[in-house]
C-alpha atoms as a PDB file:
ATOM      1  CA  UNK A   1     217.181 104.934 -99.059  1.00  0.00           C
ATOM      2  CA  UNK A   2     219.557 106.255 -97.085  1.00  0.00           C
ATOM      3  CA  UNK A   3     222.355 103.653 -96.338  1.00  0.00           C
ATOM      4  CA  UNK A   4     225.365 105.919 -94.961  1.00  0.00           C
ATOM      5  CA  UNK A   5     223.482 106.997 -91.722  1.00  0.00           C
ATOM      6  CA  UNK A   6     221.473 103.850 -90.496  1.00  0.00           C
ATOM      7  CA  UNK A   7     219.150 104.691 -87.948  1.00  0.00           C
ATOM      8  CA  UNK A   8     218.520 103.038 -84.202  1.00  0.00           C
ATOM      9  CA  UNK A   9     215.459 101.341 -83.860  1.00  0.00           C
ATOM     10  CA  UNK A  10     214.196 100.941 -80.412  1.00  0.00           C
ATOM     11  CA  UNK A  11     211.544  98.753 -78.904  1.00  0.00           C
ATOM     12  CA  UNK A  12     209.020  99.078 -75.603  1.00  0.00           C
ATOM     13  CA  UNK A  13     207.098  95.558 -74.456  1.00  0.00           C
ATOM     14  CA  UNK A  14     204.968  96.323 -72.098  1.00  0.00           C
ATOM     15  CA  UNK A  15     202.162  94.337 -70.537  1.00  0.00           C
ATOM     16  CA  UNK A  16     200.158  96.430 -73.208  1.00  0.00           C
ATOM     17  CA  UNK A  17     201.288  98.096 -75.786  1.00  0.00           C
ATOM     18  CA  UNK A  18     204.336  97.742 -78.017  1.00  0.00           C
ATOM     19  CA  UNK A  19     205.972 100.800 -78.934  1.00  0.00           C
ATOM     20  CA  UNK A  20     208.788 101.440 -81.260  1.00  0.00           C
ATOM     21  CA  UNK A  21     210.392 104.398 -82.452  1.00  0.00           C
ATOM     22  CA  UNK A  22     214.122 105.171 -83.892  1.00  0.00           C
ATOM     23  CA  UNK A  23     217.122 107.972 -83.019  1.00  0.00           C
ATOM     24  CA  UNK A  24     218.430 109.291 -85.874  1.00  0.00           C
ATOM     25  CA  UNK A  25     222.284 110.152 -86.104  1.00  0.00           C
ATOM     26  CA  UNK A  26     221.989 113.415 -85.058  1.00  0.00           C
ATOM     27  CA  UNK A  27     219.939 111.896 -82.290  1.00  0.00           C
ATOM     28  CA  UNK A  28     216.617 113.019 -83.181  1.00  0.00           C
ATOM     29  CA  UNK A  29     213.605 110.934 -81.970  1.00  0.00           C
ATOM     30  CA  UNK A  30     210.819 109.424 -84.251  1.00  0.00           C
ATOM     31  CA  UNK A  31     207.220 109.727 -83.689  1.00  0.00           C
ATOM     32  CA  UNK A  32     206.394 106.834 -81.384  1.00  0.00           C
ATOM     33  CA  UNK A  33     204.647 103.848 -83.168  1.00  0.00           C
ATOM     34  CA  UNK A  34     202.625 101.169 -81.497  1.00  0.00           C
ATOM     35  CA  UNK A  35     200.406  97.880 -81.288  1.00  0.00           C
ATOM     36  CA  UNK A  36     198.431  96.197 -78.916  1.00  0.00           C
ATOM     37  CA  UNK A  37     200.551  93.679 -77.171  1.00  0.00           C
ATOM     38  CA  UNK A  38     199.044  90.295 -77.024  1.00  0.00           C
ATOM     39  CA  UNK A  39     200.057  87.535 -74.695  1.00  0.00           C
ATOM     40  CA  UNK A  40     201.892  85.446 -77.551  1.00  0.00           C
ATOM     41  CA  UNK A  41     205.494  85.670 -78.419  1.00  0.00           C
ATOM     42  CA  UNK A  42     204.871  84.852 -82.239  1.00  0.00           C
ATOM     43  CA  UNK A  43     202.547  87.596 -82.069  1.00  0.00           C
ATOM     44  CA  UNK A  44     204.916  89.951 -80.353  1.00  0.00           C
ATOM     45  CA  UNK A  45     207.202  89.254 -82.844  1.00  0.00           C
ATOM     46  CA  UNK A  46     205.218  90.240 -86.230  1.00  0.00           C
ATOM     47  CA  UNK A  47     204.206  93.538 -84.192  1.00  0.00           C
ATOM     48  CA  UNK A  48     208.179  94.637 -83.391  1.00  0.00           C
ATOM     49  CA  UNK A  49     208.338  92.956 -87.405  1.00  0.00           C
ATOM     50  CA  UNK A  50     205.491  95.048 -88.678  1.00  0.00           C
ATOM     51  CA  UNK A  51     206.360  98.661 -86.520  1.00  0.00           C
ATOM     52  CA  UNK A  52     209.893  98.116 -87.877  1.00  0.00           C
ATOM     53  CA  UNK A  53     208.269  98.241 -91.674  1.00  0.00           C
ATOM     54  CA  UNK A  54     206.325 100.986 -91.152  1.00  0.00           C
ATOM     55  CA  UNK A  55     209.135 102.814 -89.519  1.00  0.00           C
ATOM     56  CA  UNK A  56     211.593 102.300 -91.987  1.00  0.00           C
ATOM     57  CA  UNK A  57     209.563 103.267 -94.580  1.00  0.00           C
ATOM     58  CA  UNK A  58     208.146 106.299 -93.122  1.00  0.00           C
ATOM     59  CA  UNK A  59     212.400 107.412 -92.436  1.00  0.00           C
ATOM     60  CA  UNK A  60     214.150 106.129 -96.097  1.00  0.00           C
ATOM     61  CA  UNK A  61     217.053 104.646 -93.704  1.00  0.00           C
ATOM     62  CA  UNK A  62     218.485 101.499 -92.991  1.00  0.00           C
ATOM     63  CA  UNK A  63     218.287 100.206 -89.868  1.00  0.00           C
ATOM     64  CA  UNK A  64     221.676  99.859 -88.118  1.00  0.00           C
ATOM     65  CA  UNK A  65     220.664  98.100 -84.898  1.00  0.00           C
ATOM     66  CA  UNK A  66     217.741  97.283 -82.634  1.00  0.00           C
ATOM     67  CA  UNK A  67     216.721  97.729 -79.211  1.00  0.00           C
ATOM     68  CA  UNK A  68     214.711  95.847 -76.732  1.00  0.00           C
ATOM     69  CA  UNK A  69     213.044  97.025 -73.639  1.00  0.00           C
ATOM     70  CA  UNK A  70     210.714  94.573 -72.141  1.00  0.00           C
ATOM     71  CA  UNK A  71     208.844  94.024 -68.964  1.00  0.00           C
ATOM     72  CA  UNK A  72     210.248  91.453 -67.101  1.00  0.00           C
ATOM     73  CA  UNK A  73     213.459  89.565 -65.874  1.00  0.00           C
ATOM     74  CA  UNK A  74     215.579  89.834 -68.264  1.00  0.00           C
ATOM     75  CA  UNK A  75     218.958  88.029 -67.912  1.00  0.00           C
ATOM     76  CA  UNK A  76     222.021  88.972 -69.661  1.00  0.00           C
ATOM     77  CA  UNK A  77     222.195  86.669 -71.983  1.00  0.00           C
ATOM     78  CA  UNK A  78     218.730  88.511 -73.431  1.00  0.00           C
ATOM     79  CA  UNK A  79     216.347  85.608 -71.915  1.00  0.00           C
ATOM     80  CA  UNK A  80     213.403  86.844 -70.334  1.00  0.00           C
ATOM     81  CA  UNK A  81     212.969  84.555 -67.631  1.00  0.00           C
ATOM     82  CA  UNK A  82     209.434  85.246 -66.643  1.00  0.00           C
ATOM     83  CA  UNK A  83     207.142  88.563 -66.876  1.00  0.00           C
ATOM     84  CA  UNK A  84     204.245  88.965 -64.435  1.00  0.00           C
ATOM     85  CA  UNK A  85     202.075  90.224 -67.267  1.00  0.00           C
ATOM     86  CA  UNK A  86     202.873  88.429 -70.216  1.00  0.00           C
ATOM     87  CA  UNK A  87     202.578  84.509 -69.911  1.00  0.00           C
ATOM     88  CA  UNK A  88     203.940  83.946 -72.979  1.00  0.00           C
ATOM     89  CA  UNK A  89     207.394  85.374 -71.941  1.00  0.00           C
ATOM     90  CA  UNK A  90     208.543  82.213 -69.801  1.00  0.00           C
ATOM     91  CA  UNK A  91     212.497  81.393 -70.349  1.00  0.00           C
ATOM     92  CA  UNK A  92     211.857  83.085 -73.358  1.00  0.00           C
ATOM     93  CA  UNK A  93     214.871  83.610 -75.808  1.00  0.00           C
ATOM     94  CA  UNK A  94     213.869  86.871 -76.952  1.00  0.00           C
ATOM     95  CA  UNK A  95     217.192  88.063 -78.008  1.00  0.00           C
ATOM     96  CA  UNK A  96     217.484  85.212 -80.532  1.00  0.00           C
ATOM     97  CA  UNK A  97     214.197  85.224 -82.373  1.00  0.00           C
ATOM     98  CA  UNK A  98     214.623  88.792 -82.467  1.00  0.00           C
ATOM     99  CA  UNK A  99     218.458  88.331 -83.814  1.00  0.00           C
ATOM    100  CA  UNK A 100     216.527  86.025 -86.692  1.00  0.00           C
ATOM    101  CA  UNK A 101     214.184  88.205 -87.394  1.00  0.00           C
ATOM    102  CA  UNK A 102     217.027  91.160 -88.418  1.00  0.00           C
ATOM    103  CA  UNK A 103     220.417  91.022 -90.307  1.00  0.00           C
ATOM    104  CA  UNK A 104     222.015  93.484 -87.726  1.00  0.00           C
ATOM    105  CA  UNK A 105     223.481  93.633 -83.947  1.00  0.00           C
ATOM    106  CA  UNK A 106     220.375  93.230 -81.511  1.00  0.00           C
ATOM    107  CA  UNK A 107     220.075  94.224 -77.669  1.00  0.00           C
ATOM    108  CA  UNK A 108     217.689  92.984 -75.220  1.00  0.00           C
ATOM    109  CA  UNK A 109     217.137  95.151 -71.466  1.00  0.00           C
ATOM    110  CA  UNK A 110     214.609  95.332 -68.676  1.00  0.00           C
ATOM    111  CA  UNK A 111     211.725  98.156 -69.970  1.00  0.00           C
ATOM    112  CA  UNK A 112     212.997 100.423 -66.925  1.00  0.00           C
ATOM    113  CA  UNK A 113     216.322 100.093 -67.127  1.00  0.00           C
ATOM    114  CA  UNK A 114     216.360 101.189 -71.244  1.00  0.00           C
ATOM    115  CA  UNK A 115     213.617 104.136 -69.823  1.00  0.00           C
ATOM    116  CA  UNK A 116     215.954 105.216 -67.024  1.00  0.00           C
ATOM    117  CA  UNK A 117     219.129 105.642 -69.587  1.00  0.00           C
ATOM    118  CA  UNK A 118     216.792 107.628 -71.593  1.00  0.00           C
ATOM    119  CA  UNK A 119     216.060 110.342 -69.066  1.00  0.00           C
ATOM    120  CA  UNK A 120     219.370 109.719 -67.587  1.00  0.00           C
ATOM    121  CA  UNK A 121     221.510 111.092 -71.079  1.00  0.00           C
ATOM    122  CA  UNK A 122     219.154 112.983 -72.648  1.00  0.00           C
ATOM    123  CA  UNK A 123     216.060 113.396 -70.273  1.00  0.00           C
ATOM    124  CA  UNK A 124     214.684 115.365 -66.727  1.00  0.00           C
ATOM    125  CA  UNK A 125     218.020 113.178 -65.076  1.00  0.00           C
ATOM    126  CA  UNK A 126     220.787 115.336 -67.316  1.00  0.00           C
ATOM    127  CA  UNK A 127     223.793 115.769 -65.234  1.00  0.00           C
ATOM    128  CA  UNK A 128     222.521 113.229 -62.268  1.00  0.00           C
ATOM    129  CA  UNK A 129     224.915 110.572 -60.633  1.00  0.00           C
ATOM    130  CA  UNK A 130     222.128 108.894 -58.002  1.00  0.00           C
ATOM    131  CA  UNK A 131     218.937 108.385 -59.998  1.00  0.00           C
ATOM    132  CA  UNK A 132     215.698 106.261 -59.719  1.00  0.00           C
ATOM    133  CA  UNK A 133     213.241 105.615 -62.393  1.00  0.00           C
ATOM    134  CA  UNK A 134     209.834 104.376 -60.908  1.00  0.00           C
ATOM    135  CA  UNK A 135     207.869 103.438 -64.586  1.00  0.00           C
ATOM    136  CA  UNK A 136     204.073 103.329 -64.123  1.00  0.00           C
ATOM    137  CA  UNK A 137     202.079 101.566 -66.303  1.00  0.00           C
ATOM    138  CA  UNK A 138     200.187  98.141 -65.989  1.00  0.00           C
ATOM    139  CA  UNK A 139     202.731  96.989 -63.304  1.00  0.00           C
ATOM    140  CA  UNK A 140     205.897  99.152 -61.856  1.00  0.00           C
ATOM    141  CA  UNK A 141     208.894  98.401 -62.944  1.00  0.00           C
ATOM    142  CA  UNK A 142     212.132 100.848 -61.538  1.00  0.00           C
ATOM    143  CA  UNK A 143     215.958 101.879 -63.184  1.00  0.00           C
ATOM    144  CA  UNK A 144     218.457 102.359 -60.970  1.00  0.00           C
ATOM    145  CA  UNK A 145     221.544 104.389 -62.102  1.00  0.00           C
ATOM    146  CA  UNK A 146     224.134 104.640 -58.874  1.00  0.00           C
ATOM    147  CA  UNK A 147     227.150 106.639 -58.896  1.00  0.00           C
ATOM    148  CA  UNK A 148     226.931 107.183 -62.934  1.00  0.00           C
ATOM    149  CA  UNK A 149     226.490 103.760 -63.646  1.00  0.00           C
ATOM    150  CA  UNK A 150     223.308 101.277 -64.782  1.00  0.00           C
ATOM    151  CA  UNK A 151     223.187  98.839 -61.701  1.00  0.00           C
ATOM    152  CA  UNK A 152     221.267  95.891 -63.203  1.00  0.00           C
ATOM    153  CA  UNK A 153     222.375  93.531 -60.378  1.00  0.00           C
ATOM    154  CA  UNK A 154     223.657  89.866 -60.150  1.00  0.00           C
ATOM    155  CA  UNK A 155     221.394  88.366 -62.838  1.00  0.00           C
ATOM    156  CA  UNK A 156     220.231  91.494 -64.512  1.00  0.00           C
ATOM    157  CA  UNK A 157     216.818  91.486 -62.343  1.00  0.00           C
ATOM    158  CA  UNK A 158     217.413  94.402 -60.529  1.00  0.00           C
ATOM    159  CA  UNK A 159     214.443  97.312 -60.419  1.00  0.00           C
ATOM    160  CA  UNK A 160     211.661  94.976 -59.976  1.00  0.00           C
ATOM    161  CA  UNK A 161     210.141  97.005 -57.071  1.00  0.00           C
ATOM    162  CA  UNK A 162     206.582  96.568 -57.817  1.00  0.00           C
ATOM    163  CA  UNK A 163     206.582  93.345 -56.246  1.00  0.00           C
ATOM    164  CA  UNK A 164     208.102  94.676 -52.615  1.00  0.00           C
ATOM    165  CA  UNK A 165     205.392  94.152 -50.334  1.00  0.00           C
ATOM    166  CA  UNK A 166     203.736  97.245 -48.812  1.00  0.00           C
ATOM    167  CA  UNK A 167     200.468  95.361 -47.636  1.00  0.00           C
ATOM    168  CA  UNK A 168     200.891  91.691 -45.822  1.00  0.00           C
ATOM    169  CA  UNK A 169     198.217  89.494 -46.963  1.00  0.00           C
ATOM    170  CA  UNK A 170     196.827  92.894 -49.211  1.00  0.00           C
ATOM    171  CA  UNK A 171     195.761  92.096 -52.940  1.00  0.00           C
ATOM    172  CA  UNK A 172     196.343  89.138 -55.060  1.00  0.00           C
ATOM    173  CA  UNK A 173     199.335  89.983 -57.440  1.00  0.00           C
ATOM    174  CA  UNK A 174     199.706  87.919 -60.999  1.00  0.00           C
ATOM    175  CA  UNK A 175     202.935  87.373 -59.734  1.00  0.00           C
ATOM    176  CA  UNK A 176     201.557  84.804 -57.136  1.00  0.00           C
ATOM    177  CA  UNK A 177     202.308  86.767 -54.180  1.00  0.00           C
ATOM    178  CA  UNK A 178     200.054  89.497 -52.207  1.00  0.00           C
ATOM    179  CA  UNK A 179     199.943  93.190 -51.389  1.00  0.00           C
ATOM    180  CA  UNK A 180     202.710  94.213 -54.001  1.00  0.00           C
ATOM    181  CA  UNK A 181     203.059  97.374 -54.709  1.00  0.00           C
ATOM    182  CA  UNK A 182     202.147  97.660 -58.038  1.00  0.00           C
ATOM    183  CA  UNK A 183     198.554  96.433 -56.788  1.00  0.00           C
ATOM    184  CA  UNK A 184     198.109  99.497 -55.237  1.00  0.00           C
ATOM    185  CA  UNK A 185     200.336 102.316 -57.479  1.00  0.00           C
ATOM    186  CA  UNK A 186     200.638 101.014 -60.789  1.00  0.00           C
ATOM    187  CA  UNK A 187     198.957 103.228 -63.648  1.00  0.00           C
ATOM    188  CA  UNK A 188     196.615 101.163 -63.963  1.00  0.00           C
ATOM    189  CA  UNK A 189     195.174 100.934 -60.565  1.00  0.00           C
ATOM    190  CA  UNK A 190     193.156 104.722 -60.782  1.00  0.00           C
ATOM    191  CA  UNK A 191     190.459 102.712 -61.292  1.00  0.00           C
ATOM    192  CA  UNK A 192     190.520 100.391 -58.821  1.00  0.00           C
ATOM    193  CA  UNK A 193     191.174 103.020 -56.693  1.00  0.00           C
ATOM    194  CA  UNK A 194     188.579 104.762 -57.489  1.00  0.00           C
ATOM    195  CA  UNK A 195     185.555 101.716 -56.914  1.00  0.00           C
ATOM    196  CA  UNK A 196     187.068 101.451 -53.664  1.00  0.00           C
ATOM    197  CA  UNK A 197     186.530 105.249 -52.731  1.00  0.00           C
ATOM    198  CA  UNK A 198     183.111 105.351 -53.710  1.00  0.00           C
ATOM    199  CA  UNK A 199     182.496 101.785 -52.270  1.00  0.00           C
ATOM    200  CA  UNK A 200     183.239 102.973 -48.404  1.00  0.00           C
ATOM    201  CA  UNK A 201     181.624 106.455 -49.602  1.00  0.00           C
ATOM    202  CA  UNK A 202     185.036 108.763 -49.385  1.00  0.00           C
ATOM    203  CA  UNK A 203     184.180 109.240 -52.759  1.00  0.00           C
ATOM    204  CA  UNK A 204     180.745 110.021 -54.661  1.00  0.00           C
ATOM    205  CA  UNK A 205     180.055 108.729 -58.392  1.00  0.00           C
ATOM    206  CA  UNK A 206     181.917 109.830 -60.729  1.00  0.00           C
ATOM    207  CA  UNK A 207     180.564 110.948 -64.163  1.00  0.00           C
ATOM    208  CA  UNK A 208     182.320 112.473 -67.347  1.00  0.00           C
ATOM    209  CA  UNK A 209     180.466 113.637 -70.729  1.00  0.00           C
ATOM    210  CA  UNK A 210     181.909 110.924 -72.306  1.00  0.00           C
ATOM    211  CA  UNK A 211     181.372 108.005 -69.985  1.00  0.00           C
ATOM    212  CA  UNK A 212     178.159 108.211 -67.988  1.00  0.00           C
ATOM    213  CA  UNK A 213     178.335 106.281 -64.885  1.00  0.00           C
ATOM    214  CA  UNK A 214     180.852 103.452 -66.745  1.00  0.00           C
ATOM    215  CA  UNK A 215     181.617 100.937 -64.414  1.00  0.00           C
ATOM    216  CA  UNK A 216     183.809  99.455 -63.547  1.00  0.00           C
ATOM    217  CA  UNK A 217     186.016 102.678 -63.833  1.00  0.00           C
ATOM    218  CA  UNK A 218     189.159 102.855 -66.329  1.00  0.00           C
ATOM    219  CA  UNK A 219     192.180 104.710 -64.979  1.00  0.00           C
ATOM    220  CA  UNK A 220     191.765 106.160 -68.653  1.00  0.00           C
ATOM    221  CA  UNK A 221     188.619 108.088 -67.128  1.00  0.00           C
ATOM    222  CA  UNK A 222     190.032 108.991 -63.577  1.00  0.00           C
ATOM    223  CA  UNK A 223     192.735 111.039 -65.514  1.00  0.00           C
ATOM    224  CA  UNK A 224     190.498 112.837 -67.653  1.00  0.00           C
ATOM    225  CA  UNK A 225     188.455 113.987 -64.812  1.00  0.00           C
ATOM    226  CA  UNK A 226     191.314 115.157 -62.896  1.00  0.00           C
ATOM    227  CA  UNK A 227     192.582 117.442 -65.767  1.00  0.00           C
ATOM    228  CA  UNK A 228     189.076 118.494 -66.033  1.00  0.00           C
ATOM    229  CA  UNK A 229     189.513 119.683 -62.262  1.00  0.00           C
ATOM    230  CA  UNK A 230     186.346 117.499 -60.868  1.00  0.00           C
ATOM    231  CA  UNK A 231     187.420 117.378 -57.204  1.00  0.00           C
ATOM    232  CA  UNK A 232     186.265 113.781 -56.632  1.00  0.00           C
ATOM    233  CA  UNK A 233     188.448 112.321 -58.826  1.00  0.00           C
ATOM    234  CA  UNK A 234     190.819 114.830 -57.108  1.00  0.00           C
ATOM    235  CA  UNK A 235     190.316 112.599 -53.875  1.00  0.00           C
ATOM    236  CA  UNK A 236     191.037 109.313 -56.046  1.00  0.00           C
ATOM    237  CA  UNK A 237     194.399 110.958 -57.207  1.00  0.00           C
ATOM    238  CA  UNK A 238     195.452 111.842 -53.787  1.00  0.00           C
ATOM    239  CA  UNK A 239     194.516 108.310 -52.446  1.00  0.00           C
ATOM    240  CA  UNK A 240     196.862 107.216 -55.757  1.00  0.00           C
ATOM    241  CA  UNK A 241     199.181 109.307 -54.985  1.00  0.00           C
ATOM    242  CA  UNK A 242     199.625 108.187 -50.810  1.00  0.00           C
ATOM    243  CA  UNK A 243     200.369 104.616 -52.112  1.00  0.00           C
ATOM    244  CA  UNK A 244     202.713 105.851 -54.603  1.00  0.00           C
ATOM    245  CA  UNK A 245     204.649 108.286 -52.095  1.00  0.00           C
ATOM    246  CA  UNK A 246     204.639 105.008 -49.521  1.00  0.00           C
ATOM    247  CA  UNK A 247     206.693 102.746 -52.259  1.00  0.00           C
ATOM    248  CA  UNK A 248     209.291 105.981 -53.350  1.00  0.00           C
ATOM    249  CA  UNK A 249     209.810 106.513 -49.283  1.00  0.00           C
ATOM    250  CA  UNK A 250     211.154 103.105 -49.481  1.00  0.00           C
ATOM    251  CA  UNK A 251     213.206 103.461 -52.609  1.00  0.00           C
ATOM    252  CA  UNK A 252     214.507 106.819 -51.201  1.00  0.00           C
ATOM    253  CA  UNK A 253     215.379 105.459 -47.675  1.00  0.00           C
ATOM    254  CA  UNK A 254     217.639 102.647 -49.309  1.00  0.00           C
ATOM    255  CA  UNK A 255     219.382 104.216 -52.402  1.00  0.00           C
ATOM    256  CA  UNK A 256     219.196 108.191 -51.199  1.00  0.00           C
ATOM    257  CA  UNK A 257     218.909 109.281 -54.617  1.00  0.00           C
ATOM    258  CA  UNK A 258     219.232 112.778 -56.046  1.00  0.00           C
ATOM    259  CA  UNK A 259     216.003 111.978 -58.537  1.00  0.00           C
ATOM    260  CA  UNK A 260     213.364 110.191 -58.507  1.00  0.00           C
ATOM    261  CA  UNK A 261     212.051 110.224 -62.009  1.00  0.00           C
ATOM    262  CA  UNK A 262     208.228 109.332 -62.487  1.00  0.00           C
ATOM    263  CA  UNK A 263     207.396 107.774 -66.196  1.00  0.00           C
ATOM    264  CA  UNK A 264     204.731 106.301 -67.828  1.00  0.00           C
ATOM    265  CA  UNK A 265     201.362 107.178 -69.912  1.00  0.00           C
ATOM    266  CA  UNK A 266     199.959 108.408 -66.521  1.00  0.00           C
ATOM    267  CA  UNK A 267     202.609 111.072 -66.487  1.00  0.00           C
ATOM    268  CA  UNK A 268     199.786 113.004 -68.432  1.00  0.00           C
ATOM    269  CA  UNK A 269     198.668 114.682 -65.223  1.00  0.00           C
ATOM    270  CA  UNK A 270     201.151 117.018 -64.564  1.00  0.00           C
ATOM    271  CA  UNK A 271     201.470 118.353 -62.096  1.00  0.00           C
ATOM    272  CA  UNK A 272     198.563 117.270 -60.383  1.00  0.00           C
ATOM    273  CA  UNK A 273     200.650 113.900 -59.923  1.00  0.00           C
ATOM    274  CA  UNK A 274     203.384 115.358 -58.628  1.00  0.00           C
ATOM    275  CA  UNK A 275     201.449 117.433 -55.694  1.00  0.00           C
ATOM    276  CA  UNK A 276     199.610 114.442 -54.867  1.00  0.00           C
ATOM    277  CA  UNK A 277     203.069 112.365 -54.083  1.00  0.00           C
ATOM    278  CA  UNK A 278     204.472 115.218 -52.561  1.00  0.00           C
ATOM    279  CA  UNK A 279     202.075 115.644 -50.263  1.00  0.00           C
ATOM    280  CA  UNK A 280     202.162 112.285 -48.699  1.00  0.00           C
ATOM    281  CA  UNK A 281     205.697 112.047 -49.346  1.00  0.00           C
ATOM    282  CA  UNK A 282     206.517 114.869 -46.894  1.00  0.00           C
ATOM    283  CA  UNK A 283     204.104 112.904 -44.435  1.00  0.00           C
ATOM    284  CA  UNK A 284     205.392 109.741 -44.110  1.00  0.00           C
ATOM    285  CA  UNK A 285     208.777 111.319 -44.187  1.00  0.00           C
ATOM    286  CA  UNK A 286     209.787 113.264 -41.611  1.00  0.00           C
ATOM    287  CA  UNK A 287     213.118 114.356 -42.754  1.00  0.00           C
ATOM    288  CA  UNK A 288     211.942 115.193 -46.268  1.00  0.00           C
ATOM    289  CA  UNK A 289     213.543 118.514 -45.575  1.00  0.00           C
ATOM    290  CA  UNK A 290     216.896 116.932 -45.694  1.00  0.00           C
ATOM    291  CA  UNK A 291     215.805 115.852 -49.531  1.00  0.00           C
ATOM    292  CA  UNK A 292     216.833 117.592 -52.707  1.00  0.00           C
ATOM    293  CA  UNK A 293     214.041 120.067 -53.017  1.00  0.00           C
ATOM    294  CA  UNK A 294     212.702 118.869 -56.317  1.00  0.00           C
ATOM    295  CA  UNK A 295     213.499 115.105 -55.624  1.00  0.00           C
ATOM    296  CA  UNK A 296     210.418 114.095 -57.218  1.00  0.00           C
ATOM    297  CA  UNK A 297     209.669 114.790 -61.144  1.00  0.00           C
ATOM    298  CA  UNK A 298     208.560 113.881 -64.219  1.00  0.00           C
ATOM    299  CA  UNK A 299     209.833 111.844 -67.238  1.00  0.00           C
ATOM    300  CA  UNK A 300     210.526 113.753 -70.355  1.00  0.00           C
ATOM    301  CA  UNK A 301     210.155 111.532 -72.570  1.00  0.00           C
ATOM    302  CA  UNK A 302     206.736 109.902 -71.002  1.00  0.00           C
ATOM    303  CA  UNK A 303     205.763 106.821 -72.415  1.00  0.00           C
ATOM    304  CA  UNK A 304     208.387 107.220 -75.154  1.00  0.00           C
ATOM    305  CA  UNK A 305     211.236 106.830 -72.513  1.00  0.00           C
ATOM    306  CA  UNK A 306     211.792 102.769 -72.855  1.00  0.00           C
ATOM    307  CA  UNK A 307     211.424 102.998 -76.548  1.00  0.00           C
ATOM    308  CA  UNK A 308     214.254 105.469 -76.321  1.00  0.00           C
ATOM    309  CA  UNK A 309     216.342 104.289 -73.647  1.00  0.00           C
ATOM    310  CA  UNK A 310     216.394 100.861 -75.626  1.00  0.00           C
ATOM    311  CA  UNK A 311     217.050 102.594 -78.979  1.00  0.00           C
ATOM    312  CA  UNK A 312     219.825 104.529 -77.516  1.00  0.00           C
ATOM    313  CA  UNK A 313     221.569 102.078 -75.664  1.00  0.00           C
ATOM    314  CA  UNK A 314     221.848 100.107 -78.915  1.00  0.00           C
ATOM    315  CA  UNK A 315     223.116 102.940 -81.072  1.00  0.00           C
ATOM    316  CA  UNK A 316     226.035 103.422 -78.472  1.00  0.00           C
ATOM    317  CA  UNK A 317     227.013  99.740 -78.275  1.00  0.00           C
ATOM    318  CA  UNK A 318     226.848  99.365 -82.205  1.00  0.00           C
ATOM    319  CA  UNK A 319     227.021 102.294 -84.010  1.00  0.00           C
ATOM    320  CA  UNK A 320     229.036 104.699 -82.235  1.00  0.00           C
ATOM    321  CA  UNK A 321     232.177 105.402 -83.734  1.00  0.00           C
END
């Protein structure tokens, strides 16, 4: 084993998955691990146990420090105080059964804010100062970096925009509110989407080889169709993509950003996504010609990015020299 370079390990908790993944010290990136997340902190913690074994075998390297990126509000003492999809994760200290479950220096940040420093140093945000990080996956979470700087806010809660309100009295949220935004643009909501199209008939059934006629529809399904090309779940996107443009008008009105960087497993789609938000971006904007030109754009480091962010923002508090 390799003890003279120790490695980073870095951790995503999502509503989920958990992923984990290390940077090496000449900052190359693993292959991204990962477990089904269930709603149980002791089970959490044998997955981030058991992904760090299989890691560390697979790179013959000691681990030098961990990272933590996990849905929620985190504070900054490493406490998640509550997480709209994971019950388990109330006034949770996660930094501290983490810190027992590893003999080395341990850091615990927001999911978005660890993906955001990822494309932010070494990722589609290279060379930004104003940057936004909108992270789509079973909720929305957002990063902000402002004038070259994380901005995490008072309590370390800042970036929880998927709970701004874009429809009064609209959907039931697991947060206990209504009409949040992640009800209507998370990654997960293609499918819901999609029921609803074909439900006031904008939209006729939608079929794949694989799934005939499976209903209720998985987002999993509506983006396979859509890189297939089938133009009704073409419609779906472009319906995803209007309530998607709506929230990022908002962020973009507020923080004037010279990014807005889209992550998350849905980021699969290209291009595709990207035209979609565009396209009702430039509607419900009318000065969207005063906007950087390619405001709008993908993660590089899709779903990897809050494994990453979280692994690298360890290795530079704890192992740079």
């Amino acid at each position: 084993m390799n003890l003279s370079n120790p490695i980073s390990l870095g951790f995503d908790i999502g509503g989920t998955n958990i992923r984990g993944l290390v940077i090496r010290p000449d900052y190359s990136i693993s292959e991204l691990v990962s477990e089904t997340c269930q709603d149980d902190y002791g089970e959490i913690l044998q997955s981030i146990v058991r992904i760090a074994g299989n890691i560390q075998s697979r790179e013959n390297s000691k681990i030098g420090c961990v990272g933590i990126g996990v849905a929620g509000f985190v504070d900054n003492s490493g406490v998640v105080r509550t997480s709209p999809h994971l019950s388990t994760f109330t006034e949770f200290p996660l930094f501290d059964r983490v810190q027992e479950e590893f003999d080395v220096p341990v850091l615990v940040e927001n999911d978005a804010t660890s993906a955001t420093w990822a494309e932010v140093q070494l990722g589609s945000a290279r060379g930004t100062a104003n940057t936004i990080m909108v992270c789509l996956g079973t909720g929305i979470g957002a990063g902000l970096y402002l004038d070259h700087r994380l901005f995490r806010g008072n309590s370390g809660f800042a970036g929880e925009v998927g709970h701004m309100t874009v429809v009064p009295d609209g959907l039931p949220c697991p947060c206990g509110r209504t009409g949040c935004w992640e009800r209507y643009a998370a990654g997960s909501s293609l499918g819901e989407i999609a029921e609803s199209l074909i439900r006031s008939g904008e939209v006729r059934s939608l079929t794949s080889k694989a799934d005939k006629d499976l209903r209720p529809f998985r987002s999993e399904l509506i983006t396979e169709l859509v890189l297939e090309g089938d133009k009704e779940a073409l419609k779906v996107l472009d319906k995803f993509g209007y309530w998607l443009a709506l929230g990022i008008v908002n962020l973009v009105n507020i923080f004037d950003p010279e990014r807005v960087v889209i992550g998350g497993g849905i980021t699969e789609l290209g291009g595709s996504l990207i035209d979609s938000i565009k396209k009702s971006f430039d509607l419900l904007t009318p000065e969207h010609s005063l906007r950087e030109k390619n405001l709008v754009t993908l993660a590089e480091f899709g779903n990897k990015a809050g494994a990453v962010g979280a692994a690298l923002l360890a290795k530079e508090r704890f192992l740079s020299t």
